[in-house]
Protein backbone atom coordinates (compact mmCIF):
# COMPACT_ATOMS: atom_id res chain seq x y z
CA UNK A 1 4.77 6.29 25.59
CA UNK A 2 3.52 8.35 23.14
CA UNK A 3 2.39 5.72 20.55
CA UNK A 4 0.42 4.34 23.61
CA UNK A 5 -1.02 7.48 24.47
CA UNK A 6 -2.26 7.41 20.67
CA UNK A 7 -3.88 4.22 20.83
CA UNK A 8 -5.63 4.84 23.87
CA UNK A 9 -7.34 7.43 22.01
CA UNK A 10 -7.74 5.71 18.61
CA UNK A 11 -5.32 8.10 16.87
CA UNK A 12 -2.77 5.24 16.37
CA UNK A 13 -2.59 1.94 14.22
CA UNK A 14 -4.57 -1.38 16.40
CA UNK A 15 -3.43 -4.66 15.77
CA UNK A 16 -6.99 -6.11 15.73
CA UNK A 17 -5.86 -9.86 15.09
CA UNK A 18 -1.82 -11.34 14.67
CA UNK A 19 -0.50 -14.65 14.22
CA UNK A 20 2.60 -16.51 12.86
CA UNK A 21 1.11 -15.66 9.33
CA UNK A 22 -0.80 -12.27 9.29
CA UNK A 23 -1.78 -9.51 10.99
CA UNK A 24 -5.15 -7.40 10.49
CA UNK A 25 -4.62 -3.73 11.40
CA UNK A 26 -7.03 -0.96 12.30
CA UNK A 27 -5.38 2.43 10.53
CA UNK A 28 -6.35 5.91 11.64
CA UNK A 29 -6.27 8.56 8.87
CA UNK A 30 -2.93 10.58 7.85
CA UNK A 31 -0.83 7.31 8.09
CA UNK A 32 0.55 5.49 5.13
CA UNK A 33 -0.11 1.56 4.27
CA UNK A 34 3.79 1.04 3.13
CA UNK A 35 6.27 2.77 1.58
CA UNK A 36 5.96 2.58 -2.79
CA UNK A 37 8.88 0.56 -3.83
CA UNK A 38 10.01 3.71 -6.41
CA UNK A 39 10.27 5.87 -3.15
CA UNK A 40 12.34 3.66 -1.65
CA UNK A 41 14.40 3.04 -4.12
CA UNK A 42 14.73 6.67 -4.78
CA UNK A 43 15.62 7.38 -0.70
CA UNK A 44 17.55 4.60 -0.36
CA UNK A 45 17.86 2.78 3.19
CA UNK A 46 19.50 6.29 5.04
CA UNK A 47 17.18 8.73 3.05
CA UNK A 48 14.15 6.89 4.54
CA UNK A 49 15.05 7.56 7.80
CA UNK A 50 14.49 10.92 7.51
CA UNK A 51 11.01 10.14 6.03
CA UNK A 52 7.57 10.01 8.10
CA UNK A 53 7.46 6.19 9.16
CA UNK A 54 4.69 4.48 7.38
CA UNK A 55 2.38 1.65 9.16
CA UNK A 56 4.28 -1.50 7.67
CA UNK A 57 7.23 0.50 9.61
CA UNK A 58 5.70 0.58 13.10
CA UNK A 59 4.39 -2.97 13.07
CA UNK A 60 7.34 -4.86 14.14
CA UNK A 61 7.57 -2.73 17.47
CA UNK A 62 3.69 -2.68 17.73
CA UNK A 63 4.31 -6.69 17.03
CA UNK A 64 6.65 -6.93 19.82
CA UNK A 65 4.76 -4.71 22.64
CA UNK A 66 2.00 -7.54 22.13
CA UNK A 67 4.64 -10.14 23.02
CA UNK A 68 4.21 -11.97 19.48
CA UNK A 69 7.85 -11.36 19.14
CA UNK A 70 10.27 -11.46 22.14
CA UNK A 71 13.52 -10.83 20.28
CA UNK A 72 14.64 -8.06 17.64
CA UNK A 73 16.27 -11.03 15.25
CA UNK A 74 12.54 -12.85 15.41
CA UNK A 75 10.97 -10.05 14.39
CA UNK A 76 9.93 -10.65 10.63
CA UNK A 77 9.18 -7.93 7.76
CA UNK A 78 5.96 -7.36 7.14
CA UNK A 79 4.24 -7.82 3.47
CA UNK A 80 1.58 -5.95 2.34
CA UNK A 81 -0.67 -7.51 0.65
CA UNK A 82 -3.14 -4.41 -0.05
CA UNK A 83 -3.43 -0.62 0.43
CA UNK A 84 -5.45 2.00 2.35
CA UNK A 85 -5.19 5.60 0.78
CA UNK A 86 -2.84 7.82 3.25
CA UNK A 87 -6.40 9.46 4.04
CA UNK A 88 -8.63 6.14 4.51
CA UNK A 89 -8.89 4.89 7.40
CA UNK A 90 -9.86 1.30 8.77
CA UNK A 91 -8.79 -2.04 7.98
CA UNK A 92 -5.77 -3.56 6.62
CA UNK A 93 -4.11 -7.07 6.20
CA UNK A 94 -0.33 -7.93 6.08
CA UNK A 95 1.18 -11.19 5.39
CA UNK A 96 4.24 -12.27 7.62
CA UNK A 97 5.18 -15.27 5.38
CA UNK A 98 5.91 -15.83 1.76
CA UNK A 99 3.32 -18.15 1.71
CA UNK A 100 0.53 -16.48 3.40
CA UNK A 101 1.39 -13.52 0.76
CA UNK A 102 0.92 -15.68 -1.96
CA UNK A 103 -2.25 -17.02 -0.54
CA UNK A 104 -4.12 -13.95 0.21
CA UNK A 105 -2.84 -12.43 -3.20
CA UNK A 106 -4.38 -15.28 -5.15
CA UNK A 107 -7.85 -14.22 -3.11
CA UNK A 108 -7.20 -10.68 -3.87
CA UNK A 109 -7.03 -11.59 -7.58
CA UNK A 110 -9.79 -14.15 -7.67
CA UNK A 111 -12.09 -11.05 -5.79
CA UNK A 112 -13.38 -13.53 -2.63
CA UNK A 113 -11.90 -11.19 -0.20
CA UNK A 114 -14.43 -9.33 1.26
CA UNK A 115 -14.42 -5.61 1.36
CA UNK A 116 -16.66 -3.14 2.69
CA UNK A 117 -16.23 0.39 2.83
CA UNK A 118 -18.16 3.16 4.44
CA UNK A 119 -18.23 6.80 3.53
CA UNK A 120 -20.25 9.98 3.54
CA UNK A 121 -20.84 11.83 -0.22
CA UNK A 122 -22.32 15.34 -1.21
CA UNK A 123 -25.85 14.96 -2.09
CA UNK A 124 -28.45 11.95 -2.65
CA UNK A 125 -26.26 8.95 -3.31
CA UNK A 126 -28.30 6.13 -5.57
CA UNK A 127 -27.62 2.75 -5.12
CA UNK A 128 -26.52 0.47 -7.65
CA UNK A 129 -24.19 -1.34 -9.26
CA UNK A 130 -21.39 1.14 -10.52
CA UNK A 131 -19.33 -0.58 -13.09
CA UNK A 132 -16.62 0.67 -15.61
CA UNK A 133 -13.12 0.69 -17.14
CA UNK A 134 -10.58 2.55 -15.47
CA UNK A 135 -7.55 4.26 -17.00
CA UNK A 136 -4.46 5.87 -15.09
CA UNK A 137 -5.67 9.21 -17.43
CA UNK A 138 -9.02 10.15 -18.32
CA UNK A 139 -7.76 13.23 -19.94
CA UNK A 140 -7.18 16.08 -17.25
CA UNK A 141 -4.35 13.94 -15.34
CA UNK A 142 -6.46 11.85 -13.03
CA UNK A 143 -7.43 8.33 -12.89
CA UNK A 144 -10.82 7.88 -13.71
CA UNK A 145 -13.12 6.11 -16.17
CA UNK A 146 -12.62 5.08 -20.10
CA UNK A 147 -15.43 5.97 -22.72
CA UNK A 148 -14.11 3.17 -24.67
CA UNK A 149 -15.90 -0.33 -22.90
CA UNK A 150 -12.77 -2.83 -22.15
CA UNK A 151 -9.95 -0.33 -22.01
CA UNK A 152 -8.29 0.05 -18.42
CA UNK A 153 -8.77 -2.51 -15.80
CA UNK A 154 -12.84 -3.26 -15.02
CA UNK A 155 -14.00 -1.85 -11.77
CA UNK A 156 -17.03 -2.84 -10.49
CA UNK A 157 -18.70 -1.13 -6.69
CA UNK A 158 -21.64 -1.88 -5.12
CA UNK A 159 -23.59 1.00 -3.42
CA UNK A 160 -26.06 1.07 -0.96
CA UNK A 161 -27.79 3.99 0.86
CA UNK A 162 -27.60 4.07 4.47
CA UNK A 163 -28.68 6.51 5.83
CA UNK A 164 -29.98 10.12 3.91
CA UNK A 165 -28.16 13.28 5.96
CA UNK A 166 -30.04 16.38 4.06
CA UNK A 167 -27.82 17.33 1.18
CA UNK A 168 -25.38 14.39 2.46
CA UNK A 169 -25.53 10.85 2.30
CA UNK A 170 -23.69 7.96 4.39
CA UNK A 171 -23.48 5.34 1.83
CA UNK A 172 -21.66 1.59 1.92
CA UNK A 173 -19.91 0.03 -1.09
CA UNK A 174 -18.89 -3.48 -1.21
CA UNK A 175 -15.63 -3.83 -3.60
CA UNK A 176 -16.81 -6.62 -6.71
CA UNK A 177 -12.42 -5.39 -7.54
CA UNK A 178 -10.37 -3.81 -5.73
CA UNK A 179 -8.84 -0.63 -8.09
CA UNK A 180 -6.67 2.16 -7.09
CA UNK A 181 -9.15 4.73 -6.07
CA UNK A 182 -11.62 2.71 -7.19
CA UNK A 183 -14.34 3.75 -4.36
CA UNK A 184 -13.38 7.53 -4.76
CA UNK A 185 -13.63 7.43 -8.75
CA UNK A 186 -16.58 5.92 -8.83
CA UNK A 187 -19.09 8.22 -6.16
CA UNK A 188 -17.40 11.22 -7.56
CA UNK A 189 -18.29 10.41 -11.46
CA UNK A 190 -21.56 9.54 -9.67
CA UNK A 191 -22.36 13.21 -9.00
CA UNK A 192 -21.97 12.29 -5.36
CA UNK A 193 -18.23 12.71 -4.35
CA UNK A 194 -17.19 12.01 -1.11
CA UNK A 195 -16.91 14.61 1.41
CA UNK A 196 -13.45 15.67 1.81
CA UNK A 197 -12.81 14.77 -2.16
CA UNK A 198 -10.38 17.34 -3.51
CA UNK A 199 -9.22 14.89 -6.91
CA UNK A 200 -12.15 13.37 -7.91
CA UNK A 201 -14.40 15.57 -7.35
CA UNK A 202 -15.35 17.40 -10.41
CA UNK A 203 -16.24 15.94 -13.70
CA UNK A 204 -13.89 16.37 -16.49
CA UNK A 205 -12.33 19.55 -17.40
CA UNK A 206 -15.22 21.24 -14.70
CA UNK A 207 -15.08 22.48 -11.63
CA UNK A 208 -14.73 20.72 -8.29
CA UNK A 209 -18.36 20.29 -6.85
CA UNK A 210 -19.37 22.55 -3.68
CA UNK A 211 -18.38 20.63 -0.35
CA UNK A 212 -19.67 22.53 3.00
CA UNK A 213 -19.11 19.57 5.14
CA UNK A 214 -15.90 21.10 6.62
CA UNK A 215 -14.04 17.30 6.36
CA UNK A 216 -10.01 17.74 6.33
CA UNK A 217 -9.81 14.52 4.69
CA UNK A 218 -11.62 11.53 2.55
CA UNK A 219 -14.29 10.54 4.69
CA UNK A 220 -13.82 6.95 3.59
CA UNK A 221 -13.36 4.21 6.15
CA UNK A 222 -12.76 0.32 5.25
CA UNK A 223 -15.23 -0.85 7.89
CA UNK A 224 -15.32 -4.77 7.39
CA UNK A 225 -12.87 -7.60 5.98
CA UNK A 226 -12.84 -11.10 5.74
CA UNK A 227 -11.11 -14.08 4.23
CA UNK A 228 -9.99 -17.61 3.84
CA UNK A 229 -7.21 -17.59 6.46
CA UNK A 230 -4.20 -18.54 4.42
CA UNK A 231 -3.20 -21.48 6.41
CA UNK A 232 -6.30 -22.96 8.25
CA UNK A 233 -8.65 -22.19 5.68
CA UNK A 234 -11.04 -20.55 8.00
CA UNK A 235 -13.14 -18.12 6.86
CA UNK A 236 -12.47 -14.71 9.14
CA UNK A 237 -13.96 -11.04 9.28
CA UNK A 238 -13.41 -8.31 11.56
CA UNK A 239 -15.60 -4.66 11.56
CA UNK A 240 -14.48 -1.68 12.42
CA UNK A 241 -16.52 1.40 13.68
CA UNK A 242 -16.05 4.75 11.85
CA UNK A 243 -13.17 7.04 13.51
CA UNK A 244 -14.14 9.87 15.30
CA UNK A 245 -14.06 12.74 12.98
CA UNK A 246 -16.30 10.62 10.14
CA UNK A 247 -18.88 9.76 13.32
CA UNK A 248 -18.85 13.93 14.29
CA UNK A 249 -19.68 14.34 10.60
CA UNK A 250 -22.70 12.22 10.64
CA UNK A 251 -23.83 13.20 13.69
CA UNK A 252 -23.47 17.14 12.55
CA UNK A 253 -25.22 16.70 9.42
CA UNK A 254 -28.20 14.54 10.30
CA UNK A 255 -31.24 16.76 10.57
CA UNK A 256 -32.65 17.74 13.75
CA UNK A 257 -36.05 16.61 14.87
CA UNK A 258 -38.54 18.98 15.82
CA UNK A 259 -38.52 17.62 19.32
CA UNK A 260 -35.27 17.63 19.56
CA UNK A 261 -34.45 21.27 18.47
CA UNK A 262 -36.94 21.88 21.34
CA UNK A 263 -34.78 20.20 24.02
C-alpha cells in the first residue's frame, strides 16, 4: 500500500517497459541502483536484511504486481547492467537473462547505448565537447581528471545549453562513455558544478564553489535511453521528465518577466 501510494506520486521506482529479457526503470532520487558486491559480501545474506533495500531489491515484487510474474519460484534475479548515483534520478536498464546481460554489456562497452542526462549547474555553462582522463585520485581523494593525457580511463561528455536561468544554467550532456561520475566530474572541473554538488565541486585543494540554489541533492536526472533490444534487435528509447524537485528548481530560478512580476 505504501509503495503504491509512492508511485502514485512519483516518489517510487516505475517500471516504464518489462519483458522476458529486461526491464527499463524510472528511479526517483535517494534510492540505490544495486547493492556493490563488496557490501554484500561484507553483510552477508542476514546482515542485508537489516540494510535499506536497494531498487534491484524491489523489482521482483514491483515485477509481480504487474503480473509479469505470477509465482514467487518464476520470479528471476535481476542484473544490472548499469548504475544511477544514489542521488540521480531517471532511467535505468536491468537484464533478466544471462544473455540479454551480455548483450547490452557489449553495447555499453562499444558506447552505442544512448544516454542523455539533464541537470542544472552554478553559473553560465558552455557547451562543448568535454573530454579527459579520469583517475580514481586526482590528489585530494576524489575522482577526477589526470594532467598526464592517456592515464585513467578516457571520458568524453557532450554539453549543450538549454536554457540560461540567471547565475544558473539547465544544461544536457549526452554520454560519448559512460564513467563513474563522469557527468558530475566533468561540469564541476568546468567551473559550472551542478547544483546540489558537495564532492566535485571545488577545484583541487580549493574551496567548494558558492551554491544558493537550496537543492538537497545532485540535480542530475538521466532523462532519455535507448538501445538495440538484446533479442529482437530493435532499436528502443524511452524519456523521462525531470522529478519534481529539479522542475521547482527551474521554475524558481528562471527570471521573472517584467509583465509577469506585474501580475
Amino acid at each position: 500500500m505504501v509503495m503504491r501510494k509512492r508511485r502514485a506520486q512519483g516518489l517510487g521506482p516505475i517500471i516504464r517497459y518489462a519483458d522476458k529479457h529486461l526491464v527499463v526503470v524510472d528511479k526517483p532520487p535517494g534510492l540505490t541502483t544495486m547493492r556493490h558486491p563488496k557490501e554484500a559480501a561484507e553483510f552477508g545474506p542476514r546482515g542485508q536484511r537489516f540494510l535499506p533495500p536497494t531498487l534491484a531489491d524491489l523489482l521482483p515484487d514491483l515485477l509481480a504486481r504487474r503480473g509479469r510474474l505470477r509465482k514467487r519460484s518464476e520470479r528471476t534475479q535481476v542484473r544490472a547492467v548499469h548504475r544511477l548515483d544514489k542521488d540521480t534520478s531517471g532511467l535505468v536498464v536491468f537484464a533478466r537473462t544471462v544473455e540479454a546481460e551480455r548483450h547490452l554489456g557489449r553495447q555499453f562497452r562499444a558506447h552505442t547505448i544512448e544516454r542523455i542526462y539533464r541537470g542544472v549547474v552554478r553559473g553560465r555553462a558552455k557547451e562543448g565537447k568535454i573530454e579527459s582522463w579520469l583517475i580514481r585520485d586526482r590528489g585530494d581523494g576524489r575522482r577526477g581528471s589526470s594532467t598526464t593525457p592517456g592515464q585513467g580511463q578516457r571520458a568524453v561528455t557532450h554539453v549543450r545549453v538549454l536554457e540560461e536561468l540567471g547565475d544558473y544554467t539547465l544544461v544536457e550532456c549526452r554520454l560519448e562513455t559512460g564513467r563513474t561520475h563522469q557527468v558530475r566530474i566533468h561540469l564541476g572541473e568546468a567551473g559550472t558544478p551542478l547544483c546540489g554538488e558537495r564532492i566535485y565541486d571545488r577545484p583541487l585543494h580549493g574551496k567548494p564553489l558558492p551554491d544558493g540554489s537550496g537543492m538537497k541533492r545532485v540535480a542530475l536526472h538521466a532523462a532519455i535511453l535507448g538501445f538495440e533490444h538484446p533479442a529482437t534487435g530493435e532499436r528502443m528509447r524511452w524519456t523521462s521528465h525531470l522529478p519534481k524537485d529539479m522542475a521547482d528548481l527551474i521554475k524558481r530560478l528562471r527570471p521573472t518577466k517584467p509583465d509577469e512580476s506585474k501580475a
